[in-house]
C-alpha atoms as a PDB file:
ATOM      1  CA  UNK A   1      -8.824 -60.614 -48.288  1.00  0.00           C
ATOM      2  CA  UNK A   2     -12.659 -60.368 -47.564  1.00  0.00           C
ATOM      3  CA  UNK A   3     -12.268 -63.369 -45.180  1.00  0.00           C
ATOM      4  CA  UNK A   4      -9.470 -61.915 -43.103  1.00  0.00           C
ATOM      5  CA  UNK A   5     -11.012 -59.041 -42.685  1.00  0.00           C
ATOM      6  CA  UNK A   6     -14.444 -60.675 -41.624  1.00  0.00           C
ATOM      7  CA  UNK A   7     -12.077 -62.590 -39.065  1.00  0.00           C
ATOM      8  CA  UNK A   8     -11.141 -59.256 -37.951  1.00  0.00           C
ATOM      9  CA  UNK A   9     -13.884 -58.147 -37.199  1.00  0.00           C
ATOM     10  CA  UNK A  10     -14.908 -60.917 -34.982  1.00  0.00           C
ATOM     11  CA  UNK A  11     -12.592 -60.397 -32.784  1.00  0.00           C
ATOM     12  CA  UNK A  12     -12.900 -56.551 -32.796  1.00  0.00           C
ATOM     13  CA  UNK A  13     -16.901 -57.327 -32.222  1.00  0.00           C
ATOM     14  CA  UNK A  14     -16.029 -59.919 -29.247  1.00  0.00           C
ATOM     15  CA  UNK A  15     -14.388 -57.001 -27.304  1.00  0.00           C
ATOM     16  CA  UNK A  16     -16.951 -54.373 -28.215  1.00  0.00           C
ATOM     17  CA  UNK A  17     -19.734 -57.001 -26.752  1.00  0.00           C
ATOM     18  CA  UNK A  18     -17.609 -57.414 -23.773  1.00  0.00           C
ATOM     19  CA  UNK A  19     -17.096 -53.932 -23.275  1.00  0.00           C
ATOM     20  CA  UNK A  20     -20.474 -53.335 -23.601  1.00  0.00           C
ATOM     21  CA  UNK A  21     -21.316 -56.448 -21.028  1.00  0.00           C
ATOM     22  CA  UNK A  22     -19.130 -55.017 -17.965  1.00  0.00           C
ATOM     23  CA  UNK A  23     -19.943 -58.001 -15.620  1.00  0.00           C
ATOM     24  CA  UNK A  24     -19.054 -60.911 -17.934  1.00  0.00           C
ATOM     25  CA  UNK A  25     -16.089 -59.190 -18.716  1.00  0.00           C
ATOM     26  CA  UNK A  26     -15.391 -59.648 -15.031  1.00  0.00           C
ATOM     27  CA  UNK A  27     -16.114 -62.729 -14.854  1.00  0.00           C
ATOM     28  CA  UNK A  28     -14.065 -63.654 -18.051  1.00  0.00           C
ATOM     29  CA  UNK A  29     -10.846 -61.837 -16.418  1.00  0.00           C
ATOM     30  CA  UNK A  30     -10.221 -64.321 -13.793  1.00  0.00           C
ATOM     31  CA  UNK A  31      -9.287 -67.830 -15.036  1.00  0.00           C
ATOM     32  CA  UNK A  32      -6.565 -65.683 -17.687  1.00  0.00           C
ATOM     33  CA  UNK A  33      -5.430 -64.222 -14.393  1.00  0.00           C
ATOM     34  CA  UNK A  34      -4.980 -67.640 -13.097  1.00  0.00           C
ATOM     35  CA  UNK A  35      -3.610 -69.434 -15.958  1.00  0.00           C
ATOM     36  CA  UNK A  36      -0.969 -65.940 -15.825  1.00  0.00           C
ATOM     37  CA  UNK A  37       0.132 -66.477 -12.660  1.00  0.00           C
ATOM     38  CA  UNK A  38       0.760 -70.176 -12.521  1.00  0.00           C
ATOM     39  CA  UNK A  39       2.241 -70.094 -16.221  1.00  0.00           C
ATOM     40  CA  UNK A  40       4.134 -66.985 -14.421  1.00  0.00           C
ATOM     41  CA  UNK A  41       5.644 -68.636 -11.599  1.00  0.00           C
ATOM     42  CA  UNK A  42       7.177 -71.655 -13.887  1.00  0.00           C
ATOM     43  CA  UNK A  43       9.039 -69.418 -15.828  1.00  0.00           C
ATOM     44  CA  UNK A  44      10.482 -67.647 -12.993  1.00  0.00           C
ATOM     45  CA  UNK A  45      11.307 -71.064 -11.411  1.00  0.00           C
ATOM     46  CA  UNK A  46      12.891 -72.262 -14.918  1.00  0.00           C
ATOM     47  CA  UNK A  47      14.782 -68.903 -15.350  1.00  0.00           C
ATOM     48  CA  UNK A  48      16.352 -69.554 -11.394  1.00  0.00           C
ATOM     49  CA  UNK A  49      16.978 -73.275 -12.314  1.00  0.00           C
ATOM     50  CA  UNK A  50      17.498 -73.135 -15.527  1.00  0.00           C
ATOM     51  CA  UNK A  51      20.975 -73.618 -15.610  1.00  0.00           C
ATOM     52  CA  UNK A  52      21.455 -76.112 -12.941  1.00  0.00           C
ATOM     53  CA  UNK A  53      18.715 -78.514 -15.105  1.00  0.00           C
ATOM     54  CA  UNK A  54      20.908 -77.907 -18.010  1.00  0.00           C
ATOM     55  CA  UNK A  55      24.183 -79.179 -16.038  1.00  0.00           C
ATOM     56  CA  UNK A  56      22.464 -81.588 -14.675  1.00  0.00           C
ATOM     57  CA  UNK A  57      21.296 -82.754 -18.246  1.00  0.00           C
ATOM     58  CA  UNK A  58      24.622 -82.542 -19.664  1.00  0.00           C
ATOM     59  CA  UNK A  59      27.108 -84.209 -17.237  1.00  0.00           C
ATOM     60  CA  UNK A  60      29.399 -85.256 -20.598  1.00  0.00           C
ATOM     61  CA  UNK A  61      30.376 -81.878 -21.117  1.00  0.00           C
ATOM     62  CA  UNK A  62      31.912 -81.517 -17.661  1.00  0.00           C
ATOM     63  CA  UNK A  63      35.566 -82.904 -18.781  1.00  0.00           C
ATOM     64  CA  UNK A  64      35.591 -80.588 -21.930  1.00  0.00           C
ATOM     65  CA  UNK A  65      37.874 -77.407 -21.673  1.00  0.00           C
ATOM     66  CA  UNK A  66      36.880 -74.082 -21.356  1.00  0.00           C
ATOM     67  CA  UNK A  67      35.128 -71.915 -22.426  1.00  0.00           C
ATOM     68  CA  UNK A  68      32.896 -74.751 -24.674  1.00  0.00           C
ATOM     69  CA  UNK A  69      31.006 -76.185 -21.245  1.00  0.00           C
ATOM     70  CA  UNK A  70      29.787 -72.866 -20.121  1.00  0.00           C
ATOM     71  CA  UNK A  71      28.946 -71.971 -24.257  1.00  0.00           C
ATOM     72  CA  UNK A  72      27.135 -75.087 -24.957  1.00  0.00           C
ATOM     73  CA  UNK A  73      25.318 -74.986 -21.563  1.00  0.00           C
ATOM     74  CA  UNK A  74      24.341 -71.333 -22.122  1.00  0.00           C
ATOM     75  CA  UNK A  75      22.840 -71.624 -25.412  1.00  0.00           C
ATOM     76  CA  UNK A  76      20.509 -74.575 -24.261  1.00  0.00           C
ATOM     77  CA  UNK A  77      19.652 -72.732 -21.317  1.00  0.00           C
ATOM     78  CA  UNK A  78      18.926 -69.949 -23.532  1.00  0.00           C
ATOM     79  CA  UNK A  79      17.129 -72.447 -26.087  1.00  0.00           C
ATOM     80  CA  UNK A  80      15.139 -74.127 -23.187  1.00  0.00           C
ATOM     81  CA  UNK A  81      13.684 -71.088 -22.157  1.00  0.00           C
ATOM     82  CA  UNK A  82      12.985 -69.823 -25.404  1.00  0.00           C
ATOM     83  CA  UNK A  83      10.900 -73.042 -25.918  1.00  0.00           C
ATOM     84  CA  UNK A  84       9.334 -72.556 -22.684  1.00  0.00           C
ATOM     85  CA  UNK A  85       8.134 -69.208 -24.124  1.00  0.00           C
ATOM     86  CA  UNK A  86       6.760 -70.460 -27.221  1.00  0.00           C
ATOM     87  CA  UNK A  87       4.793 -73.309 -25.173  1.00  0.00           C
ATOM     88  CA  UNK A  88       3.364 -71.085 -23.373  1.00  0.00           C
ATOM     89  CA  UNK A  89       1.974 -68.969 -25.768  1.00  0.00           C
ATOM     90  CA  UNK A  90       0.481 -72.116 -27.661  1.00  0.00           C
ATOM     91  CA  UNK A  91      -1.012 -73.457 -24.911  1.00  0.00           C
ATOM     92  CA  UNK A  92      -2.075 -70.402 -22.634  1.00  0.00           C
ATOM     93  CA  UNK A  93      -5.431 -70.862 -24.319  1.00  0.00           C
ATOM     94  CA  UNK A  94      -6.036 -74.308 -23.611  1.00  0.00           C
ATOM     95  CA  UNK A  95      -4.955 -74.066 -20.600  1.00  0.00           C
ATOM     96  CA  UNK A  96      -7.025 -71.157 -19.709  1.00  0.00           C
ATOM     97  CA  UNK A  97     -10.140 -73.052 -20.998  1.00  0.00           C
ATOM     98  CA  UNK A  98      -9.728 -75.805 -19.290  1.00  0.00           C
ATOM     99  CA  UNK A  99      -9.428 -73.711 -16.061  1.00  0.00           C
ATOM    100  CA  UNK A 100     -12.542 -71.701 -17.176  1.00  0.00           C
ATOM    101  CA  UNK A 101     -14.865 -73.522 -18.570  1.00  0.00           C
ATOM    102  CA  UNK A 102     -17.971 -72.504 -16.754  1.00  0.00           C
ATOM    103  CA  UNK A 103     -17.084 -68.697 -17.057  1.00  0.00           C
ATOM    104  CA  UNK A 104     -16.840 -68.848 -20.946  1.00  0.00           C
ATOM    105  CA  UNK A 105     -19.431 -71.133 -21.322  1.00  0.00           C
ATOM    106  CA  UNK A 106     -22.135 -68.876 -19.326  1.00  0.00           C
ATOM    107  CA  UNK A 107     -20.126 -65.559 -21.606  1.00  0.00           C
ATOM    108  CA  UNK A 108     -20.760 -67.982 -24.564  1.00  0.00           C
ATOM    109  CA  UNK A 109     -24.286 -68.946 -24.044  1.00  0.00           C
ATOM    110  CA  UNK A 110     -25.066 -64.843 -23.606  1.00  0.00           C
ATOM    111  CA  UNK A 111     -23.151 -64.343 -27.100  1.00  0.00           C
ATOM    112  CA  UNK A 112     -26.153 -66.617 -28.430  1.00  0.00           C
ATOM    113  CA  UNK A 113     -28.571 -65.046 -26.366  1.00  0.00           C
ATOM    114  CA  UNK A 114     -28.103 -61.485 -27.378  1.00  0.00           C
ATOM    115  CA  UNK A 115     -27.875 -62.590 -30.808  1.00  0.00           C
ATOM    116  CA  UNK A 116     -30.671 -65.129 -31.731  1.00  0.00           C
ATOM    117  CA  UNK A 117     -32.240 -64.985 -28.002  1.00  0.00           C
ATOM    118  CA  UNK A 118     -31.364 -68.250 -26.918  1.00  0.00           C
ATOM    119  CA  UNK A 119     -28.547 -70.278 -26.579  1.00  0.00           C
ATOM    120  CA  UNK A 120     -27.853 -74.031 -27.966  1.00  0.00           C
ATOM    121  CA  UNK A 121     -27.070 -76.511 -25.096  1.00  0.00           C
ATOM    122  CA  UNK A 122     -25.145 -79.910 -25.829  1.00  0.00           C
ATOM    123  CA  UNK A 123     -27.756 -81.461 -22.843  1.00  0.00           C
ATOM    124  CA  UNK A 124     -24.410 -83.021 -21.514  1.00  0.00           C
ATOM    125  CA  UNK A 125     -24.000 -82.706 -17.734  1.00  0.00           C
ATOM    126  CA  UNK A 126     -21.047 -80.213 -16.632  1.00  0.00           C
ATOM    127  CA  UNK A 127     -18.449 -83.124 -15.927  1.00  0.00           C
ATOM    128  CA  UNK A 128     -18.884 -84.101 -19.391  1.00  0.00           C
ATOM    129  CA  UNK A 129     -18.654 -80.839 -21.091  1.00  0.00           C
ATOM    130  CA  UNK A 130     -15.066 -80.561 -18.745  1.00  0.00           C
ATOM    131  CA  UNK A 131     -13.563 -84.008 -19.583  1.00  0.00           C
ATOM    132  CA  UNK A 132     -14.397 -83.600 -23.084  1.00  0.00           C
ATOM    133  CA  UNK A 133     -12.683 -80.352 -23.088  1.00  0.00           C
ATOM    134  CA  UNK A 134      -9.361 -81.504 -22.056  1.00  0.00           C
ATOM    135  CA  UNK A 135      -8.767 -84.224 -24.074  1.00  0.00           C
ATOM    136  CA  UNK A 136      -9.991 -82.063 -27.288  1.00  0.00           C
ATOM    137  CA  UNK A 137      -7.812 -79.577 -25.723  1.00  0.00           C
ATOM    138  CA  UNK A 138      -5.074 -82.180 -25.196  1.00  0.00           C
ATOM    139  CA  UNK A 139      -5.183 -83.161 -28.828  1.00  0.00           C
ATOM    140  CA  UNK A 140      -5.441 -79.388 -30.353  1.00  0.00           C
ATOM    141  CA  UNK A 141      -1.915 -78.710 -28.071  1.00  0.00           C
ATOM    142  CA  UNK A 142      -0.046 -81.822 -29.063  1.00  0.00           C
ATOM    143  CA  UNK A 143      -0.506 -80.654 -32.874  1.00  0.00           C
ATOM    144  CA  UNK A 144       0.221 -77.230 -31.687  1.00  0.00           C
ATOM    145  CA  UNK A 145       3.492 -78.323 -30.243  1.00  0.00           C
ATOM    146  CA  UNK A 146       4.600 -80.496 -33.343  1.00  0.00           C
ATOM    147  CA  UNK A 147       4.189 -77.125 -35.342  1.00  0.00           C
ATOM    148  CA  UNK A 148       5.777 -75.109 -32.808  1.00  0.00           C
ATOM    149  CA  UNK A 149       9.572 -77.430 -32.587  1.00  0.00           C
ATOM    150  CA  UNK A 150       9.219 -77.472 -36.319  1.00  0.00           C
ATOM    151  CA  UNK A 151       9.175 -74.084 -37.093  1.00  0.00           C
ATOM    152  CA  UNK A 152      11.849 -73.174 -33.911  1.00  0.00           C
ATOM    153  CA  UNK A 153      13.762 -75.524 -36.197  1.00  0.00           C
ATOM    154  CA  UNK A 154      13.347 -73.962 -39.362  1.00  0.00           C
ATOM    155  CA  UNK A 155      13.745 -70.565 -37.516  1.00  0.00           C
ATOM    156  CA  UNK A 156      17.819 -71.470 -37.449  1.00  0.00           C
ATOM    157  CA  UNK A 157      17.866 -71.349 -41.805  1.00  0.00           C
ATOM    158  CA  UNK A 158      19.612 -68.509 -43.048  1.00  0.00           C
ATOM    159  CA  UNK A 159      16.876 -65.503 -44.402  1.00  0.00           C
ATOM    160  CA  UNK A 160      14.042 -67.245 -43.838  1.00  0.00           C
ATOM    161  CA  UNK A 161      14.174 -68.459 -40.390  1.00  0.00           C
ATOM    162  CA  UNK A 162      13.886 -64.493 -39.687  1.00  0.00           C
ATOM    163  CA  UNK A 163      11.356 -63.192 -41.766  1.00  0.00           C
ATOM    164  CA  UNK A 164       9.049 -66.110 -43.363  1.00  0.00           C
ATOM    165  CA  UNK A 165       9.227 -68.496 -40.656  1.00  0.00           C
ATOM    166  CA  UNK A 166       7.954 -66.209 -37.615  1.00  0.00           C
ATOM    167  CA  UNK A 167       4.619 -64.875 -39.548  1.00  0.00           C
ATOM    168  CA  UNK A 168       4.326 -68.197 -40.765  1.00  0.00           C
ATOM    169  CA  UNK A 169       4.151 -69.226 -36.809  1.00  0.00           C
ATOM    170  CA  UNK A 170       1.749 -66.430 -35.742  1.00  0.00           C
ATOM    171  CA  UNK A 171      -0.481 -67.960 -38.657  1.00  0.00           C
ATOM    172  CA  UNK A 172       0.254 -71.515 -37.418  1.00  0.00           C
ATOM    173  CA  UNK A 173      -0.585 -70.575 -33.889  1.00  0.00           C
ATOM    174  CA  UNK A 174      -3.883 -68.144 -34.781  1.00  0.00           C
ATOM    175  CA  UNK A 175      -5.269 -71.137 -36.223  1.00  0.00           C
ATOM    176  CA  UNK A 176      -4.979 -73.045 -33.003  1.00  0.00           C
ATOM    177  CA  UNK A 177      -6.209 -70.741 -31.296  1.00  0.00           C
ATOM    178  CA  UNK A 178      -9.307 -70.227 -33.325  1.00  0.00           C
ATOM    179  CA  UNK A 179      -9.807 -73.593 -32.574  1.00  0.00           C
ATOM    180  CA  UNK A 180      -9.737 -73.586 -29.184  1.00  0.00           C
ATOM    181  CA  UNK A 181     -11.917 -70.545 -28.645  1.00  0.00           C
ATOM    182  CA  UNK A 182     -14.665 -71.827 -31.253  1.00  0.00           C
ATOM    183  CA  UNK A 183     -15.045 -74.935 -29.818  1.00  0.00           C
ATOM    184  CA  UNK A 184     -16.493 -73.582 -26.319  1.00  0.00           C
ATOM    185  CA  UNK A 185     -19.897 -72.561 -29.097  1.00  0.00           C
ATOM    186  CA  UNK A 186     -19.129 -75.940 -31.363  1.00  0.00           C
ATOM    187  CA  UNK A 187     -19.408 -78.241 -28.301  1.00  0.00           C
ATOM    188  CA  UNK A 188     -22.629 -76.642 -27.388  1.00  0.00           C
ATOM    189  CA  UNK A 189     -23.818 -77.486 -30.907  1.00  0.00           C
ATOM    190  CA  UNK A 190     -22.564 -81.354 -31.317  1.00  0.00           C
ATOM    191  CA  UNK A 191     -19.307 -79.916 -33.214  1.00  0.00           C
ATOM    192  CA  UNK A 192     -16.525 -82.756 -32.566  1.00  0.00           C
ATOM    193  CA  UNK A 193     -13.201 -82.327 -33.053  1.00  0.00           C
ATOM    194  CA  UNK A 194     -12.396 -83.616 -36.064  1.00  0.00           C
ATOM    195  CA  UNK A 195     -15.448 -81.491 -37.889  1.00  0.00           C
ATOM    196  CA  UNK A 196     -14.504 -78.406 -36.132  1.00  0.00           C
ATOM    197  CA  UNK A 197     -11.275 -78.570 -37.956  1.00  0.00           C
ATOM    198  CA  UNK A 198     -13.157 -79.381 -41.265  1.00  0.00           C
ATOM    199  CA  UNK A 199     -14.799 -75.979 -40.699  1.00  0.00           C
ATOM    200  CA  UNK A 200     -12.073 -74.096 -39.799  1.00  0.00           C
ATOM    201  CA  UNK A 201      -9.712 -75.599 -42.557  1.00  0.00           C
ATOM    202  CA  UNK A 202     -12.428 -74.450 -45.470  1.00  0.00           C
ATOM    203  CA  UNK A 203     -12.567 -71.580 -44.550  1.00  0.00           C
ATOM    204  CA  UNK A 204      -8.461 -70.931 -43.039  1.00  0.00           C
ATOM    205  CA  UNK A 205      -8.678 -67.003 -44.221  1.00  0.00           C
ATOM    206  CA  UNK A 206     -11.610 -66.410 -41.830  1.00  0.00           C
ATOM    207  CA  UNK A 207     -10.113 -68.211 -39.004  1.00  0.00           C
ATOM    208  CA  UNK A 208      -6.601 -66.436 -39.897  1.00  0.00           C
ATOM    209  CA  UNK A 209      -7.714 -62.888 -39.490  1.00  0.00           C
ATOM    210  CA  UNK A 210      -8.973 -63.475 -36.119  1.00  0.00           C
ATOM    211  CA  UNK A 211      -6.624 -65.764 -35.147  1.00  0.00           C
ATOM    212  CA  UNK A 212      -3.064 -64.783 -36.445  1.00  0.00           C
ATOM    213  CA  UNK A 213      -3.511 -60.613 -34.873  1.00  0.00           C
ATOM    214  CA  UNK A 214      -4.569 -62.406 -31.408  1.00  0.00           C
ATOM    215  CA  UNK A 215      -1.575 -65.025 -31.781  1.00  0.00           C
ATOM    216  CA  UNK A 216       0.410 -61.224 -31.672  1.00  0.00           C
ATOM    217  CA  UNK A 217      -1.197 -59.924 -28.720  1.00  0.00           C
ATOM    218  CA  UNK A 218      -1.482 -63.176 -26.621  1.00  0.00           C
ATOM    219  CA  UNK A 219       2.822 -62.205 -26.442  1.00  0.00           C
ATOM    220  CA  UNK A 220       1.859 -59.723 -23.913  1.00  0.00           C
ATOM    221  CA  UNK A 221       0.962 -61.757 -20.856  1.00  0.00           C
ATOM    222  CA  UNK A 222      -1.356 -58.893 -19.426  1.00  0.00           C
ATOM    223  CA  UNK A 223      -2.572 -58.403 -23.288  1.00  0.00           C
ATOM    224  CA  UNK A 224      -3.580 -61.615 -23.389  1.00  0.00           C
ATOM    225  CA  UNK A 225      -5.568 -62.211 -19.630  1.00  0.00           C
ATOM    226  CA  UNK A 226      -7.691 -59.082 -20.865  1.00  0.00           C
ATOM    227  CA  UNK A 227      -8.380 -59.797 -24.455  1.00  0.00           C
ATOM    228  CA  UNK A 228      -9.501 -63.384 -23.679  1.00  0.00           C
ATOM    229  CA  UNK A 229     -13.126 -62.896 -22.471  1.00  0.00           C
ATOM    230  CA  UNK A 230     -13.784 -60.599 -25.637  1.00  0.00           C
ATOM    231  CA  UNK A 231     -11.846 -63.344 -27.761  1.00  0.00           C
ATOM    232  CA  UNK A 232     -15.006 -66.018 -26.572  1.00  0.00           C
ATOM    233  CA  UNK A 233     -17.334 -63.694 -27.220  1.00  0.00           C
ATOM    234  CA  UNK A 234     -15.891 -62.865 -30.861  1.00  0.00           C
ATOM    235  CA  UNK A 235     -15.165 -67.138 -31.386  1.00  0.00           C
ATOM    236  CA  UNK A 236     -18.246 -67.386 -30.399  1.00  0.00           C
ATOM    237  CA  UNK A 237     -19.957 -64.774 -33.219  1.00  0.00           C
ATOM    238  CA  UNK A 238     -17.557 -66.681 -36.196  1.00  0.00           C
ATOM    239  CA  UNK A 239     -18.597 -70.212 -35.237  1.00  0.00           C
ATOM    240  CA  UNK A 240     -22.135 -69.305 -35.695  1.00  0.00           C
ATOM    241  CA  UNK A 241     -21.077 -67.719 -38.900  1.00  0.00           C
ATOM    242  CA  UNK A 242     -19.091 -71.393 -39.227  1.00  0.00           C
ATOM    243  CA  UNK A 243     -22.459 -73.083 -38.917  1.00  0.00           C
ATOM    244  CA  UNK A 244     -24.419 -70.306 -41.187  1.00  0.00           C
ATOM    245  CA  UNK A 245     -26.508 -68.772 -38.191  1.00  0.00           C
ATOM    246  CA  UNK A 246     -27.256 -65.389 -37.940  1.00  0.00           C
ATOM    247  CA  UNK A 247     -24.276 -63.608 -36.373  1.00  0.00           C
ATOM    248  CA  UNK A 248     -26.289 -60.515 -35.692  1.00  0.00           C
ATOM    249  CA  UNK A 249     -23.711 -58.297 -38.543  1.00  0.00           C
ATOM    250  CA  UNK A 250     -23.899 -55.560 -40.663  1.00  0.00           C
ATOM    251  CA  UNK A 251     -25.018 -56.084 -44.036  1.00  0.00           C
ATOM    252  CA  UNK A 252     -22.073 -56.411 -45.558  1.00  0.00           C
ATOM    253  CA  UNK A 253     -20.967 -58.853 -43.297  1.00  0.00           C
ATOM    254  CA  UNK A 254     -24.038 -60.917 -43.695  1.00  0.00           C
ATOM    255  CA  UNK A 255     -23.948 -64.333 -44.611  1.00  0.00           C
ATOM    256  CA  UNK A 256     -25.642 -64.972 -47.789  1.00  0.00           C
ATOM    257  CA  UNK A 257     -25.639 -68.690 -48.481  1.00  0.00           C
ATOM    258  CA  UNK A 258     -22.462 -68.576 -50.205  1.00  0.00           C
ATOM    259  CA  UNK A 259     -18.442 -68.972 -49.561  1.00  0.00           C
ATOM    260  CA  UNK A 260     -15.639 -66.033 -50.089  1.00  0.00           C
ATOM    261  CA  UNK A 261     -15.890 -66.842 -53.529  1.00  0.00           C
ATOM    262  CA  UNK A 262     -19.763 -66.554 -53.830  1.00  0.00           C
ATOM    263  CA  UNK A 263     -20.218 -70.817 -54.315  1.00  0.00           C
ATOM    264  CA  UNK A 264     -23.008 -71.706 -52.459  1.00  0.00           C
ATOM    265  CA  UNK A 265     -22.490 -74.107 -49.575  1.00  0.00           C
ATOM    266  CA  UNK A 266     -24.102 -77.263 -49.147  1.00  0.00           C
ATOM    267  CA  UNK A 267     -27.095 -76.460 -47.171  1.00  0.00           C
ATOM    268  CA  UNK A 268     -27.091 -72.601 -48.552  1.00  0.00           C
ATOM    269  CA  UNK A 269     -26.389 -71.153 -45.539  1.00  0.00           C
ATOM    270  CA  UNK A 270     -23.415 -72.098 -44.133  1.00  0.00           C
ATOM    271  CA  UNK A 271     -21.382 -75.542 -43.226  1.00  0.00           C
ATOM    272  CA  UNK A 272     -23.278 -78.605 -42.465  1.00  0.00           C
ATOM    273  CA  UNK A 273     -23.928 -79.269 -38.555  1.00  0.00           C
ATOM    274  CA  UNK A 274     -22.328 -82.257 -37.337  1.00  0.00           C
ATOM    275  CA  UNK A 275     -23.594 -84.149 -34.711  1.00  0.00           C
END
C-alpha cells in the first residue's frame, strides 16, 4: 500500500510542479491538443462510416432474413467502435509523445533541473532521440493492444467481465502508461526498453498508483490533454526514484536504500543504471 501511494503522489507532485511552472505547462498543452483533435476527427469519421465499413465487411449476411442482418451488423458496429475507444485510450500517450517529443523533453530536463540542478542528456542528436521513440513506442502499444482484445474478450464472461475485468484493465493500461511517460527521463539516462520494464515490473505497486488513477482520467479526452504535461513532470520525479536519485521528497517519501519491504537494493540506493 506504501508503494501505491508513493505512485500517487508522483503524479499529484507532477501537476503541482506544473502548476507552479505556468509556461511549460503551456508548452506541454499543445501536442495533447493535437493528438485530441486528430484522434477526434477519426472517431467522428468511424461513427459516420461506421456502418457502411461494417456492410461492406460483411457482404454474407446480405441474403439472411430480417431482422438478423441489421442485428449482427449493429452489434459489430457497436463492437468496432467500442474497440476504437479502447485504442485510443491505450495509445493516446504514445501517440502524444511521439508528436511531442521536444516539448516533454525540455519539461523533463527542467524536472531534473529543479531537482538536482542539472539534467542528464543521452548525447544522442534529436533525430535519434525521435526514431528511437517510436519504435519503443511502437513496441510498448503492440503489447498494449494484445492486453487490451484480451481483456474486451474476457469482458463478455458472466460476473467478472463487469467488475474484475475492467479494474483489472485500468491496472493493465496504468502500467503502460507509466511506461511511456518514464521513458522520456530513462532515455535521457541510457534506460532501454527492455530494462525500463525490469524497473517498472519490480516495483508494479509504484508504477500502479500513478498509473492505474491516470488510466481513469485519460477517459476524459479534455482530462487527459491537460493532465499530460504534469503526468511528465510526475514520470519524470518516479523514474529518478526508479534509478535511486534524489527525487527532491518529503522525508517520508525519501528513498533510503531499500525496497517497499525495507531489502536493500543492489547498489543501496535504488535500481542499477543500465546503459
Amino acid at each position: 500500500m506504501r508503494e501505491l501511494g508513493r505512485g500517487f503522489g508522483y503524479l499529484v507532485k507532477g501537476q503541482r510542479w506544473v502548476a507552479q511552472h505556468g509556461k511549460q505547462f503551456g508548452w506541454g498543452l499543445l501536442p495533447g491538443l493535437i493528438t485530441l483533435v486528430l484522434y477526434a476527427g477519426a472517431l467522428v469519421a468511424l461513427a459516420v462510416w461506421g456502418t457502411d465499413l461494417v456492410s461492406w465487411a460483411t457482404p454474407f449476411a446480405d441474403d439472411w432474413s430480417d431482422p438478423w442482418p441489421g442485428l449482427l451488423r449493429g452489434f459489430l458496429t457497436v463492437l468496432l467502435f467500442a474497440l476504437a475507444l479502447l485504442l485510443s485510450v491505450v495509445t493516446f500517450t504514445a501517440v502524444t509523445l511521439v508528436i511531442g517529443e521536444p516539448f516533454y523533453e525540455s519539461l523533463s530536463e527542467q524536472v531534473d533541473i529543479s531537482v538536482a540542478g542539472f539534467a542528464p542528456e543521452s548525447g544522442l542528436p534529436l533525430w535519434r532521440e525521435l526514431l528511437i521513440s517510436v519504435r519503443d513506442s511502437l513496441r510498448i502499444v503492440v503489447r498494449a493492444v494484445i492486453w487490451g482484445v484480451l481483456l474486451f474478450g474476457l469482458g463478455f464472461l458472466p460476473v467478472v467481465g463487469q467488475t474484475v475485468i475492467p479494474v483489472m484493465g485500468f491496472f493493465v493500461t496504468g502500467f503502460f502508461l507509466v511506461e511511456e511517460l518514464t521513458a522520456v527521463a530513462l532515455q535521457r539516462r541510457g534506460v532501454r526498453l527492455r530494462d525500463r520494464l525490469a524497473l517498472l515490473r519490480a516495483r508494479k505497486s509504484l508504477a500502479w498508483g500513478f498509473g492505474a488513477p491516470l488510466a481513469v482520467f485519460f477517459l476524459v479526452p479534455f482530462v487527459a490533454v491537460f493532465l499530460m504535461p504534469g503526468a511528465v513532470a510526475g514520470a519524470t520525479l518516479m523514474a529518478r526514484d526508479l534509478m535511486g536519485e534524489d527525487t527532491g521528497a518529503d522525508d517520508d517519501d525519501a528513498d533510503d536504500g531499500t525496497d517497499a519491504g525495507g531489502t536493500p537494493r543492489p547498489d543501496g540506493r535504488g535500481a542499477p543504471t543500465a546503459r
